[in-house]
N, C-alpha and C. Protein backbone atom coordinates (compact mmCIF):
# COMPACT_ATOMS: atom_id res chain seq x y z
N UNK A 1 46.87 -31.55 -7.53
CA UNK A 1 45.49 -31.94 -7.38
C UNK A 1 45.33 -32.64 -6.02
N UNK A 2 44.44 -32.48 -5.14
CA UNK A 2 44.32 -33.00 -3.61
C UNK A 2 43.48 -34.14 -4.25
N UNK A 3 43.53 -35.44 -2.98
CA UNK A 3 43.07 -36.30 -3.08
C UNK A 3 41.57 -36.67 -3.79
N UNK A 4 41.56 -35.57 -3.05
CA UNK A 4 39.69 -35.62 -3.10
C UNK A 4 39.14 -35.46 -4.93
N UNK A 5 40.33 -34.60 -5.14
CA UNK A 5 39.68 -33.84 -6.49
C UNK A 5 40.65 -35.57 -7.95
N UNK A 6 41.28 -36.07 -7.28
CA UNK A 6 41.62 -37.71 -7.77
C UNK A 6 40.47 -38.20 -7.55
N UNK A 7 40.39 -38.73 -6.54
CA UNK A 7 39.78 -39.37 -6.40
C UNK A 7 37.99 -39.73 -7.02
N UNK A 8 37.74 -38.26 -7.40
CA UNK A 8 36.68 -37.67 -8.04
C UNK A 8 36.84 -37.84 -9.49
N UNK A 9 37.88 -37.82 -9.61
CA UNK A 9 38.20 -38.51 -11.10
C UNK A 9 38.36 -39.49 -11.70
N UNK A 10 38.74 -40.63 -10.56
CA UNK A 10 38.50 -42.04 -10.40
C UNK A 10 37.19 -42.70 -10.93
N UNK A 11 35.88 -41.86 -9.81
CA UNK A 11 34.78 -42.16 -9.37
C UNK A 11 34.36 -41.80 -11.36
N UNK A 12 34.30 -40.71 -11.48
CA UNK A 12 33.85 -40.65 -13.00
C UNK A 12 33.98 -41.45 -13.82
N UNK A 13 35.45 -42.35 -13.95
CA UNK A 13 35.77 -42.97 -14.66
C UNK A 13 35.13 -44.32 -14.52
N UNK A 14 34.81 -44.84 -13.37
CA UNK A 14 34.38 -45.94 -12.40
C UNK A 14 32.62 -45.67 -13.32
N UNK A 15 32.31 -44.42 -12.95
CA UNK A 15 30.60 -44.91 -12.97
C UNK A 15 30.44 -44.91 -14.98
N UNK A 16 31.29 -44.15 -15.54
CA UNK A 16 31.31 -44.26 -17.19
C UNK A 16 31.41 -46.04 -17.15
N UNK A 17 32.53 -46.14 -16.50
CA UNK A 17 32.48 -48.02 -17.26
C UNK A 17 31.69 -48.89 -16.88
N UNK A 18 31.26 -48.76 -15.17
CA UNK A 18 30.48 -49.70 -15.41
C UNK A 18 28.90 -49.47 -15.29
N UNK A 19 28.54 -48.15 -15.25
CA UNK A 19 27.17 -47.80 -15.91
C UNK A 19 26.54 -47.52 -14.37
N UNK A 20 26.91 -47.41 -12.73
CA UNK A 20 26.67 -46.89 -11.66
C UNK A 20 26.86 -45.52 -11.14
N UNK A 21 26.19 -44.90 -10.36
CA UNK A 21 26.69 -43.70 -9.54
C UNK A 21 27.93 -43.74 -8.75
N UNK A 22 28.93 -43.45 -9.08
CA UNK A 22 29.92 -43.49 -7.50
C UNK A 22 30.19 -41.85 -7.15
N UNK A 23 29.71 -41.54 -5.92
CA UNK A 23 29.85 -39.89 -5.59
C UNK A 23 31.04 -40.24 -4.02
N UNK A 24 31.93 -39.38 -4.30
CA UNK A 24 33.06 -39.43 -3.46
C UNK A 24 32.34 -38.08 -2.35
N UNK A 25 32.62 -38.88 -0.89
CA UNK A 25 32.27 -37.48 0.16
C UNK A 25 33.31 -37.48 1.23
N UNK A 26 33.43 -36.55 1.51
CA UNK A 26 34.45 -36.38 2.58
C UNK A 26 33.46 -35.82 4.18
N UNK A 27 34.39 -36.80 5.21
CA UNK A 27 34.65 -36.41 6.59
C UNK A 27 35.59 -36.39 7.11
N UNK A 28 36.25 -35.04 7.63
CA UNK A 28 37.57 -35.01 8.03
C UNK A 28 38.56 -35.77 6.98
N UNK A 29 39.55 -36.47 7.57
CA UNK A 29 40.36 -37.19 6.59
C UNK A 29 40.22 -38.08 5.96
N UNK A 30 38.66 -38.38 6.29
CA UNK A 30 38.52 -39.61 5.11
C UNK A 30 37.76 -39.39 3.79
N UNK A 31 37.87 -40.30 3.17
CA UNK A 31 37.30 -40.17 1.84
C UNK A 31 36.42 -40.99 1.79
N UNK A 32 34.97 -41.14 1.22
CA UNK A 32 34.54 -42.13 0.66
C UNK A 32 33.74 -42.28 -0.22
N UNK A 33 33.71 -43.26 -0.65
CA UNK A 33 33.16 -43.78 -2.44
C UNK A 33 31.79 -44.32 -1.71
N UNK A 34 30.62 -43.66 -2.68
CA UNK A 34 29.30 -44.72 -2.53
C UNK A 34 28.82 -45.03 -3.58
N UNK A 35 28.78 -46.17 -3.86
CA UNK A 35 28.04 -46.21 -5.38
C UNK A 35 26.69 -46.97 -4.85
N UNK A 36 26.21 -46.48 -5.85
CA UNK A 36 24.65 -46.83 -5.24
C UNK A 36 24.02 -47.88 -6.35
N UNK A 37 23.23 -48.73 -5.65
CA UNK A 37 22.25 -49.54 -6.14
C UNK A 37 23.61 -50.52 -7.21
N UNK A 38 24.65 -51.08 -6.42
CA UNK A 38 25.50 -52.04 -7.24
C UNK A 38 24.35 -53.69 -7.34
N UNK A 39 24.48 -53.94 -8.52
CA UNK A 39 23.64 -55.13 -8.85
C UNK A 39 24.35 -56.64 -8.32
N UNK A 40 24.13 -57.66 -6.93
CA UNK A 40 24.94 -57.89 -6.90
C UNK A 40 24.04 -59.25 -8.00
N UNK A 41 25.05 -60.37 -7.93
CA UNK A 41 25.05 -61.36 -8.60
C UNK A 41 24.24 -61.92 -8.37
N UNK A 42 22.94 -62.94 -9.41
CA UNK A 42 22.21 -63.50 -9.20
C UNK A 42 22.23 -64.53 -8.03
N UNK A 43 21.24 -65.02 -7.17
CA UNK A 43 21.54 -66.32 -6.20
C UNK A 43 22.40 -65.80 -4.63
N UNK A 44 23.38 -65.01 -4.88
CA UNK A 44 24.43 -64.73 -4.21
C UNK A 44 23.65 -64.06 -2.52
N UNK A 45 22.33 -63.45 -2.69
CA UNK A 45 22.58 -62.61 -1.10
C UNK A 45 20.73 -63.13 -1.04
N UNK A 46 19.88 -62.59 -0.05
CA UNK A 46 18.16 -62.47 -0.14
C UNK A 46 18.10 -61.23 -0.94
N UNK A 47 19.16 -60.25 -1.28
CA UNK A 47 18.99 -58.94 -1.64
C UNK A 47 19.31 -58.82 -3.38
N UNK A 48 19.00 -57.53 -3.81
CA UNK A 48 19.31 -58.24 -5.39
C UNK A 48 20.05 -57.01 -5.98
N UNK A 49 20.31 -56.01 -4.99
CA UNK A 49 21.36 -54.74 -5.14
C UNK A 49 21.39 -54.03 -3.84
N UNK A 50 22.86 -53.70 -3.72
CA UNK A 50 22.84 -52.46 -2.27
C UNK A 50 23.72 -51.56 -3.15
N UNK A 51 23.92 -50.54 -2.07
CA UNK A 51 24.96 -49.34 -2.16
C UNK A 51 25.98 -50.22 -1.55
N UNK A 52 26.85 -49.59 -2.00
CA UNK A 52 28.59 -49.83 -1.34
C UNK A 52 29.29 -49.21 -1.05
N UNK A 53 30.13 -48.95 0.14
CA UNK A 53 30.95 -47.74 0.75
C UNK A 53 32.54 -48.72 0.14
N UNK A 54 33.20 -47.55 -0.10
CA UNK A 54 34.80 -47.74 -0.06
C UNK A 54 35.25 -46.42 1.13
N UNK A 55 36.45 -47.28 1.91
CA UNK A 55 37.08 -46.15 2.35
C UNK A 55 38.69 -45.93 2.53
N UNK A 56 38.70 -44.38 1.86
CA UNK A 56 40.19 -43.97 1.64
C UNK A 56 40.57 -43.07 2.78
N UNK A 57 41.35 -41.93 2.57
CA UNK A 57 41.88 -41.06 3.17
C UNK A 57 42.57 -39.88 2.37
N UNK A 58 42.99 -38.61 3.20
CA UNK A 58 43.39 -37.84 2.40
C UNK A 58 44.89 -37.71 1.58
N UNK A 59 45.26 -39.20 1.69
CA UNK A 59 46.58 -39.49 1.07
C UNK A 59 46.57 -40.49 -0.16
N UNK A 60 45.03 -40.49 -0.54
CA UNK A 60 44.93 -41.15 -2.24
C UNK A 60 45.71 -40.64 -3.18
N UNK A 61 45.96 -41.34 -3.88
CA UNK A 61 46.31 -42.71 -3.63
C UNK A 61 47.54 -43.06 -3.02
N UNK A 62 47.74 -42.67 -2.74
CA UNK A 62 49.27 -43.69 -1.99
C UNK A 62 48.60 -44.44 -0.31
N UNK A 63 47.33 -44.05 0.00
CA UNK A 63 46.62 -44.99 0.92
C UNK A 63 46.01 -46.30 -0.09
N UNK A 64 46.02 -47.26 0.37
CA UNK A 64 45.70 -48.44 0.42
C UNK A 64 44.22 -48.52 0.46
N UNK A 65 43.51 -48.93 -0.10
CA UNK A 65 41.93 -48.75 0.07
C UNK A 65 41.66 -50.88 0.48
N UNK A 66 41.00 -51.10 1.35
CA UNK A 66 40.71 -52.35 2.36
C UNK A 66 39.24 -52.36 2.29
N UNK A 67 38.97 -53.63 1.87
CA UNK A 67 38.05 -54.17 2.49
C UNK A 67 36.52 -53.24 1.34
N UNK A 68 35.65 -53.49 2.15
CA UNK A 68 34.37 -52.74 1.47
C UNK A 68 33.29 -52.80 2.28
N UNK A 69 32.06 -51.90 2.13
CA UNK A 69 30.86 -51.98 2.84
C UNK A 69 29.59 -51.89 2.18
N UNK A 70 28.76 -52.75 3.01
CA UNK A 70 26.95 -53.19 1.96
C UNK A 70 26.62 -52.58 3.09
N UNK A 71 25.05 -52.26 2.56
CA UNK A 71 23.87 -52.43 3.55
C UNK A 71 23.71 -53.55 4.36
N UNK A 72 23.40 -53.33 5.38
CA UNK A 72 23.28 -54.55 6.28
C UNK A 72 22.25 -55.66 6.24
N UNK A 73 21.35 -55.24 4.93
CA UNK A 73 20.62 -56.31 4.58
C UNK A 73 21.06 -57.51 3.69
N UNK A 74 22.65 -56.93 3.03
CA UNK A 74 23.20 -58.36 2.36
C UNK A 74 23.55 -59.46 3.16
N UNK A 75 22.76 -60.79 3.17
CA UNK A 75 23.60 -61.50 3.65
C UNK A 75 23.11 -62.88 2.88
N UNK A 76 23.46 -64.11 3.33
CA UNK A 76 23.19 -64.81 2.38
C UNK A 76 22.17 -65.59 1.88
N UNK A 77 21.19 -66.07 0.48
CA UNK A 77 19.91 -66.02 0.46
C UNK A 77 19.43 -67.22 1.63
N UNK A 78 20.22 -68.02 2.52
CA UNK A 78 19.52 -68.79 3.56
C UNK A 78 19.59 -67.70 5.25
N UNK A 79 19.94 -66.94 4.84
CA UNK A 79 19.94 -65.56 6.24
C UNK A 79 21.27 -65.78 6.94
N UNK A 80 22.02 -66.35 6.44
CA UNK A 80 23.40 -66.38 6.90
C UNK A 80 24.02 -65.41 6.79
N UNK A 81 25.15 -64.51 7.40
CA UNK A 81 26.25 -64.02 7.39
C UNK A 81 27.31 -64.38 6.66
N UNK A 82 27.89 -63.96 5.67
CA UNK A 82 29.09 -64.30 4.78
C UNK A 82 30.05 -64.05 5.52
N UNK A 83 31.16 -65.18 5.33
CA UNK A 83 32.41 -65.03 6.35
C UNK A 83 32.99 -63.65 6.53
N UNK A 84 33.17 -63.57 7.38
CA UNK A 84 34.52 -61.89 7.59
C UNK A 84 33.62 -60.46 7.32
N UNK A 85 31.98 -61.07 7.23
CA UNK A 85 31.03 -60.08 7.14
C UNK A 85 29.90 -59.91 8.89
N UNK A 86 30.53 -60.16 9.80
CA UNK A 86 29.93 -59.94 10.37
C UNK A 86 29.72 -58.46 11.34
N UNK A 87 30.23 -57.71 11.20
CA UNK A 87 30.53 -56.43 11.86
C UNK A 87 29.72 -55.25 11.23
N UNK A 88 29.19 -54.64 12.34
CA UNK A 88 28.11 -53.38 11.81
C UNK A 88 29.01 -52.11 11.90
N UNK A 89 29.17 -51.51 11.29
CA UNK A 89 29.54 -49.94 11.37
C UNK A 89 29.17 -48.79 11.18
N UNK A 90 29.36 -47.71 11.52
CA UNK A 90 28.53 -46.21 11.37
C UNK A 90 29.27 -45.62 10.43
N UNK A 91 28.88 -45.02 9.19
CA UNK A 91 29.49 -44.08 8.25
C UNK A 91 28.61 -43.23 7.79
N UNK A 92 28.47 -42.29 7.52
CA UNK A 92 28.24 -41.07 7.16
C UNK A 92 26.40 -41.46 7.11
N UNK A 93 26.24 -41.28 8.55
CA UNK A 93 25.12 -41.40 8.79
C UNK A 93 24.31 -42.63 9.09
N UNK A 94 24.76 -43.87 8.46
CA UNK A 94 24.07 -45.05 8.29
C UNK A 94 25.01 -46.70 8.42
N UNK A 95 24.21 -47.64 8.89
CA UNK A 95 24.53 -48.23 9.09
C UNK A 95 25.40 -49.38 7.88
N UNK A 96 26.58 -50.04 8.09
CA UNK A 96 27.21 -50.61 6.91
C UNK A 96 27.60 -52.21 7.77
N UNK A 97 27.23 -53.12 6.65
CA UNK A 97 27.96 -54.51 6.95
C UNK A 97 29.32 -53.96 6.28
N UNK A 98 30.37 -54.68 7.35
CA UNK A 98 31.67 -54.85 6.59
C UNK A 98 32.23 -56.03 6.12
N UNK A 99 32.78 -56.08 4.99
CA UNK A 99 33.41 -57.26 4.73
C UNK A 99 34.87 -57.16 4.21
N UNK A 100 35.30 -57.75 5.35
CA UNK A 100 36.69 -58.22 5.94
C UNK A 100 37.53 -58.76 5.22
N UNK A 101 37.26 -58.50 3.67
CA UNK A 101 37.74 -58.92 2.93
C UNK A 101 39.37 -58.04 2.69
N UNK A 102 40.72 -58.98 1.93
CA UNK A 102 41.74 -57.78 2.07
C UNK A 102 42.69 -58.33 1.03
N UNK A 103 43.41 -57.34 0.79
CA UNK A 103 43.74 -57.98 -0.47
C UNK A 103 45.06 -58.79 -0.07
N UNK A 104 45.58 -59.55 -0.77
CA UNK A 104 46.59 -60.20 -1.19
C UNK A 104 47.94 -59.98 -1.86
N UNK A 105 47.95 -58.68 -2.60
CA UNK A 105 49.03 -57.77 -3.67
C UNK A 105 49.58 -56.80 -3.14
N UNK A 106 50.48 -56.20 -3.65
CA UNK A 106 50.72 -55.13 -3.27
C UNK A 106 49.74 -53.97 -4.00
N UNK A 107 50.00 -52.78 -3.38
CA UNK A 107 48.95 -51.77 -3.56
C UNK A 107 49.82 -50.79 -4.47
N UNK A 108 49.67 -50.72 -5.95
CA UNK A 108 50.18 -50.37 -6.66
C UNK A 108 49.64 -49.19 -7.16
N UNK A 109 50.59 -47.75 -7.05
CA UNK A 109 49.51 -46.19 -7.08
C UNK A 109 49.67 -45.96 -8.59
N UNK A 110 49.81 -46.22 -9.53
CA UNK A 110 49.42 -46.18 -10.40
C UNK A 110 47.91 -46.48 -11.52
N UNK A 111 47.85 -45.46 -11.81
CA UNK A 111 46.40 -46.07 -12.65
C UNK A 111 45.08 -45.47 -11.86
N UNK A 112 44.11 -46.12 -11.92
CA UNK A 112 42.44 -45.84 -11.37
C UNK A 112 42.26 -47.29 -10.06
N UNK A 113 43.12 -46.73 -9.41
CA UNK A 113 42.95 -47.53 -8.31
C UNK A 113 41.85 -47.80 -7.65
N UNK A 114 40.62 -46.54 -7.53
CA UNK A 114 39.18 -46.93 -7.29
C UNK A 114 38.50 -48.16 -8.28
N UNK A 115 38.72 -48.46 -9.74
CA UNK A 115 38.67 -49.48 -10.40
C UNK A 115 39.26 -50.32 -10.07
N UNK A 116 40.39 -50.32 -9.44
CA UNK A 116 41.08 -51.61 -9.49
C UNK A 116 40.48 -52.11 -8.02
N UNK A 117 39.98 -51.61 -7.26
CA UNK A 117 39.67 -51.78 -6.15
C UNK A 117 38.02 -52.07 -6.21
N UNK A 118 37.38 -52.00 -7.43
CA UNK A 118 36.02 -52.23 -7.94
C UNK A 118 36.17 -53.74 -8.02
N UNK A 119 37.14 -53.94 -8.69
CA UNK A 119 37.61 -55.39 -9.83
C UNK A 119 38.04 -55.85 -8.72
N UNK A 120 38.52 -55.59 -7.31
CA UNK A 120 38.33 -56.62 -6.32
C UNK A 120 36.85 -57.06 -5.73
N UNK A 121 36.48 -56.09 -5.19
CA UNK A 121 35.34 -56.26 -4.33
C UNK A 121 34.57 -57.49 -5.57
N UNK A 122 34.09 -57.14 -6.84
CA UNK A 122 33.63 -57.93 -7.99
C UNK A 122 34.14 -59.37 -8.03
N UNK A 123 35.67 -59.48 -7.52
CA UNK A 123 36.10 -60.75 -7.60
C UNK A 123 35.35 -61.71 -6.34
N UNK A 124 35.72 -60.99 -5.14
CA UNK A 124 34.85 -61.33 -4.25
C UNK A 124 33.26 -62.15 -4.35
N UNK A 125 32.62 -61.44 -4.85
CA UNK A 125 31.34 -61.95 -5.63
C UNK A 125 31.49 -63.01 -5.81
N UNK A 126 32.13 -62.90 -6.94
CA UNK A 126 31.73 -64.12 -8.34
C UNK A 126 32.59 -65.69 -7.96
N UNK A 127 33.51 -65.11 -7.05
CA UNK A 127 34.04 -66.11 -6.00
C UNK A 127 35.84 -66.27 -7.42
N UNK A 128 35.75 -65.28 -8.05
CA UNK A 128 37.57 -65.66 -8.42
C UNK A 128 38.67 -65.27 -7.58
N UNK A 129 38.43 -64.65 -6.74
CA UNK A 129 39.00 -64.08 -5.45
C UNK A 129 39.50 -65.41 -4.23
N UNK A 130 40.57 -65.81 -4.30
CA UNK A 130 40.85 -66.29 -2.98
C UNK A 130 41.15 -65.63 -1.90
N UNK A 131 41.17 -66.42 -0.61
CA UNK A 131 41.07 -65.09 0.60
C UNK A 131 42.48 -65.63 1.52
């Protein structure tokens, strides 16, 4: 099975549990996850849901998936920039805040690693995530 067609199986499993769209697209060697309209946490941004980019490659899983991307309208409800979020980037058409966020563990290829890589970005949020 090529990455893509994993990774697509991930994304299914991802939008069954937690009730979102995630559609996997490819450019060249990369992969990426968008789930759309993620609800973020009350209080947390001026915004009250974006889309979110993940990005892989064509060696899922045994690539490492880093970091994550919002719309560039998340930032925080006093118009601040969230740390390690300050950088604009171009992906598949549109503009993405990145956040510089990274993990801490090792990157273990077993399992639904697009989930497990959900259950980070989520930690992030809610602030159980140290950095």
């Amino acid at each position: 099975m090529s990455a893509k067609e994993i990774l697509e199986l991930h994304a299914k499993e991802l939008s069954e549990s937690v009730g979102l769209n995630a559609e996997v697209l490819q450019e060249g060697n990369r992969l990426f996850v968008l789930i759309h309209k993620y609800p973020l946490p009350l209080g947390v941004s001026k915004v009250e849901h974006t889309d979110v980019l993940f990005i892989t490659d064509t060696q899922y899983p045994l690539s490492a998936m880093d970091m994550f991307w919002t719309e560039v309208e998340v930032v925080k409800p006093d118009g601040s920039i969230f740390q390690g979020a300050d950088t604009i980037e171009q992906y598949l058409g549109r503009s993405w805040r990145r956040f510089s966020y990274h993990r801490n563990s090792v990157w273990n290829t077993n399992g639904n690693l697009l989930m497990d890589h959900y259950v980070f970005m989520e930690a992030r949020w809610t602030g159980r995530a140290t950095r």
